[in-house]
Protein backbone atom coordinates (compact mmCIF):
# COMPACT_ATOMS: atom_id res chain seq x y z
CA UNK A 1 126.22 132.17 76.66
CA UNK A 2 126.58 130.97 80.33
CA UNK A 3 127.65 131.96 83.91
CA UNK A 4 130.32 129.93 85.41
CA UNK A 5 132.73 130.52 87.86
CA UNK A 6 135.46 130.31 85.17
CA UNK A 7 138.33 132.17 87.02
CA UNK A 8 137.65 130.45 90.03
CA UNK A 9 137.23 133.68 91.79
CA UNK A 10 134.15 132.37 93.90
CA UNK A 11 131.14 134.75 91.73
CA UNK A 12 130.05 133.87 88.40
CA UNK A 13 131.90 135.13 85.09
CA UNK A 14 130.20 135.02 81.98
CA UNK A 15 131.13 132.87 79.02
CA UNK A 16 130.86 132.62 75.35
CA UNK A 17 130.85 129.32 73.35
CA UNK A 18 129.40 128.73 70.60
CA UNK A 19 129.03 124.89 68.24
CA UNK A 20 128.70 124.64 64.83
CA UNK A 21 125.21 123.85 63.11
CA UNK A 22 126.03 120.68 61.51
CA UNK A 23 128.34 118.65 63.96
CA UNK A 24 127.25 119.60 67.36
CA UNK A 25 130.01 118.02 68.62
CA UNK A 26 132.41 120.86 67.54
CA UNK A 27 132.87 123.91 70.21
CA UNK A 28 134.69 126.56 69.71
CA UNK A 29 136.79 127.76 72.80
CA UNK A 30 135.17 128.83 75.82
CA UNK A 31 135.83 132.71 75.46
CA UNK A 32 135.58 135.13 79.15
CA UNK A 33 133.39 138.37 78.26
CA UNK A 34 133.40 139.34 82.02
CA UNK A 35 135.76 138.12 84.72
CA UNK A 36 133.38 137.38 87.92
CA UNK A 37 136.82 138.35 89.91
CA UNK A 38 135.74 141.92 88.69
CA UNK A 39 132.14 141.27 90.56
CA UNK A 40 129.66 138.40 89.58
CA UNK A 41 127.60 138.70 86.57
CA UNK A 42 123.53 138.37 87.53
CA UNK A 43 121.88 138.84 84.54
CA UNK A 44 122.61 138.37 81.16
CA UNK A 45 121.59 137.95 77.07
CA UNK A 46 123.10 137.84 73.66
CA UNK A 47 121.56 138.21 70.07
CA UNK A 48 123.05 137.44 66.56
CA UNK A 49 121.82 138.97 63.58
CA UNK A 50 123.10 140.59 60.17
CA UNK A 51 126.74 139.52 60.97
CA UNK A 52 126.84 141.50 64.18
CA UNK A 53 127.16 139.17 67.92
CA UNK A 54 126.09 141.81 70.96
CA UNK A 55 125.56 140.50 74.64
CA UNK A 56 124.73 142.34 77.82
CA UNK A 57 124.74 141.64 81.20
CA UNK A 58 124.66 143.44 84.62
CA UNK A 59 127.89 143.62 86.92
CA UNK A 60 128.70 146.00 89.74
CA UNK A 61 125.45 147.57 89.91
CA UNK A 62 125.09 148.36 85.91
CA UNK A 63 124.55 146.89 82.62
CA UNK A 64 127.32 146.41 80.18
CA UNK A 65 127.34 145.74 76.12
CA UNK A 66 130.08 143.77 74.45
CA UNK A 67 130.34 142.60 70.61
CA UNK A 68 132.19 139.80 69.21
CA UNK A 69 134.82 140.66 66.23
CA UNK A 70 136.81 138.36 64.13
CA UNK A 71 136.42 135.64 67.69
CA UNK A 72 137.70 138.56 70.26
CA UNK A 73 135.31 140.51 72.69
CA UNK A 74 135.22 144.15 72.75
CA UNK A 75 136.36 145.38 75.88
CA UNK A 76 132.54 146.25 77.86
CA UNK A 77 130.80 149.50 77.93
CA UNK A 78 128.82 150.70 80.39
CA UNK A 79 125.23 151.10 78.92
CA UNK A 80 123.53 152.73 82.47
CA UNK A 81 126.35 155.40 82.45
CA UNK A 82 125.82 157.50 85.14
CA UNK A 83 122.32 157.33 87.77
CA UNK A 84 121.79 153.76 87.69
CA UNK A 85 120.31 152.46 91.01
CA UNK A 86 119.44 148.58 90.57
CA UNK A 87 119.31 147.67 87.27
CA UNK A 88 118.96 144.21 85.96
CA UNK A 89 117.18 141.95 83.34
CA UNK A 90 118.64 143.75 80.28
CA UNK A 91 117.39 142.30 76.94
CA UNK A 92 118.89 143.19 73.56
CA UNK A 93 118.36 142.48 69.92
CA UNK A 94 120.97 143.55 67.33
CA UNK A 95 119.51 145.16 63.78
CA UNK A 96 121.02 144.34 60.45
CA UNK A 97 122.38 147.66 60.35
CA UNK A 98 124.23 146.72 63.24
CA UNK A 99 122.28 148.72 66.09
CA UNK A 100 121.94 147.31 69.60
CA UNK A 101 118.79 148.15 71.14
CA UNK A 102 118.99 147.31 74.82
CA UNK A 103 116.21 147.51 77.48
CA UNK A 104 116.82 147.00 81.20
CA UNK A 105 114.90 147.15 84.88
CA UNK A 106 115.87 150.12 87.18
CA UNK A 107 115.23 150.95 90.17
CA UNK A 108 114.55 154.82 89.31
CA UNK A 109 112.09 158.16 90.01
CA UNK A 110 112.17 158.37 86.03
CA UNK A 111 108.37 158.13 86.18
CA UNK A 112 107.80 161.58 88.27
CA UNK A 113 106.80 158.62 91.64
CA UNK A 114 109.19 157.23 94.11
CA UNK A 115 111.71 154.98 93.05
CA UNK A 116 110.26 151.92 92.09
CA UNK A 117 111.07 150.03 88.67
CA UNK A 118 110.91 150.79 85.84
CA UNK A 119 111.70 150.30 82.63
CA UNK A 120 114.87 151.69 80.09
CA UNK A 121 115.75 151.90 76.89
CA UNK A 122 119.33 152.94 74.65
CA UNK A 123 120.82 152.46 71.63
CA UNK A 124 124.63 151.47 70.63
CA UNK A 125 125.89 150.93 67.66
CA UNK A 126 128.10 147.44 67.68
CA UNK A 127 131.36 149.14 68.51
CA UNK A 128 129.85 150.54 71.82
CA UNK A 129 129.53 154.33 70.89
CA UNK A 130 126.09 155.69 72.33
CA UNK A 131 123.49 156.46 69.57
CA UNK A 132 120.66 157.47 72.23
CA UNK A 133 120.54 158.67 76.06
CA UNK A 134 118.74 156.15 78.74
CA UNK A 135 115.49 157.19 78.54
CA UNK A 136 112.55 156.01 80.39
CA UNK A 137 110.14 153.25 78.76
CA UNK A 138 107.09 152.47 80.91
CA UNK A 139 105.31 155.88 82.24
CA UNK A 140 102.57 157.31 84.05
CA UNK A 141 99.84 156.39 81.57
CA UNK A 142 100.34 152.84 81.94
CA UNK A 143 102.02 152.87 85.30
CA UNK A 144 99.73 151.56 88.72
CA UNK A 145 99.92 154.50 91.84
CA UNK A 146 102.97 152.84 93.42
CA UNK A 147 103.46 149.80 90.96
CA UNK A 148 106.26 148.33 89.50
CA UNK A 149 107.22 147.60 85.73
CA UNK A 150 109.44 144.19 85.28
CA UNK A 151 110.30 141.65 82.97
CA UNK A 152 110.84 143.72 80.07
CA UNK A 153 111.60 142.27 76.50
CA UNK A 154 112.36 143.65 72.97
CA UNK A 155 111.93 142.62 69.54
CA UNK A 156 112.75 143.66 65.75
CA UNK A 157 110.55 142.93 62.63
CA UNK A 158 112.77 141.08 60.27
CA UNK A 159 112.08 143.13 57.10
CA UNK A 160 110.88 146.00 58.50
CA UNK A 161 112.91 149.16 56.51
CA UNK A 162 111.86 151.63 59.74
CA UNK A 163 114.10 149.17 62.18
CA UNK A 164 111.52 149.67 64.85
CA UNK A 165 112.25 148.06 68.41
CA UNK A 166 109.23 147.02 70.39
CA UNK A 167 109.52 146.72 73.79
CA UNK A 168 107.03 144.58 76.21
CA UNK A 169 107.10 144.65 79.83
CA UNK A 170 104.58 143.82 82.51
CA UNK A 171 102.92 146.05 85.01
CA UNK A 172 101.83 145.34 88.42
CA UNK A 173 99.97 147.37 91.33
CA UNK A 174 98.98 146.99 94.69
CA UNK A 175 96.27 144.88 96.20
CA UNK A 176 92.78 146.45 95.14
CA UNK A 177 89.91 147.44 97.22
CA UNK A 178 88.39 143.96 97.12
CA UNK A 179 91.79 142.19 97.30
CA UNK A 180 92.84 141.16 94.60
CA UNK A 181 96.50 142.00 92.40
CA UNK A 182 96.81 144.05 89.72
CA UNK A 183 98.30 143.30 86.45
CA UNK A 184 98.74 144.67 83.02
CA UNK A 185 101.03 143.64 79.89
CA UNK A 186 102.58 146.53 78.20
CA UNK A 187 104.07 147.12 74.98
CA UNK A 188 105.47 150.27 72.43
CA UNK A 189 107.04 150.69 69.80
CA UNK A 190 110.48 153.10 69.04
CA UNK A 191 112.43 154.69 66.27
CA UNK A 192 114.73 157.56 66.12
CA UNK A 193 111.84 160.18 67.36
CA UNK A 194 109.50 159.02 70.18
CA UNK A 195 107.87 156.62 71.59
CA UNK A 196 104.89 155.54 70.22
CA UNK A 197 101.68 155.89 72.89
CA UNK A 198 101.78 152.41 75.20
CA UNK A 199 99.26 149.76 74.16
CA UNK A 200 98.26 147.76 77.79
């Protein structure tokens, strides 16, 4: 997965190739999953796993899923919907039973504070139908007065029946009293209920 400008539209379109595992000579075709003509592509990733391909990336202010089927790219679906305000950095990883779990930045007042960023999470099955609403990661119980969640990441437990995602992000606040920044690494776990309690 790379950003090129492949349609030589001036902004970067991203681009699917992939080579096969014992001559890594062999390519297959470079395949378009977004057109930068549409708007250039920041931010993107892609995960493989149990037979299903899923990558996402952000483009005209949201963040968009697409799954590869029989070599051919699903047309993408917005995964921010409706509300979205800055997002970036999505992150996804791809279950055996074929559910995307995506997490993104947004700039957003999710949190109950101003809008500052934070942290969001959905689920999509790998056709692009909507298994859960956006809903809001970090939170006040982890969050810094006026700080800023970022760099989020997720994972899956290969094995693990419950198909848990867990979801890492950092944390940082303003300048202290004596000076100095303010950091803290986050992390939860998900499944079909709630959120487990965040672990700094």
């Amino acid at each position: 997965l790379f950003h090129d400008d492949a349609s030589q539209a001036g902004s970067s379109s991203l681009v699917h190739r992939h080579f096969d595992g014992v001559d890594l000579d062999t390519f297959s075709p470079s395949n378009i999953i977004a057109d930068g003509a549409a708007g250039a592509v920041l931010f993107s990733d892609i995960d493989s796993r149990g037979g299903h391909t899923v990558a996402v990336f952000t483009q005209n202010g949201s963040v968009w899923l697409s799954s590869l089927t029989a070599g051919t790219w699903s047309v993408p679906v917005d995964v921010t919907d409706v509300g979205a305000v800055m997002p970036a950095a999505p992150r996804v990883q791809v279950g055996a039973d074929g559910i995307a779990h995506i997490v993104w930045v947004d700039t957003t007042s999710l949190d109950g504070t101003a809008d500052d960023p934070d942290i969001v999470y959905r689920r999509y099955d790998v056709v692009g139908l909507a298994l859960s609403e956006a809903v809001l990661v970090s939170s006040n119980d982890i969050n810094f007065v006026d700080g800023v969640s970022n760099f989020p990441d997720i994972a899956l437990v290969p094995g693990d029946p419950n198909q848990l995602a867990y979801v890492s992000w950092a944390e940082s606040g303003p300048v202290d009293g004596a000076g100095n920044n303010q950091f803290k690494a986050a992390m939860r776990s998900v499944d079909d209920a709630a959120f487990d309690p965040v672990t700094p």
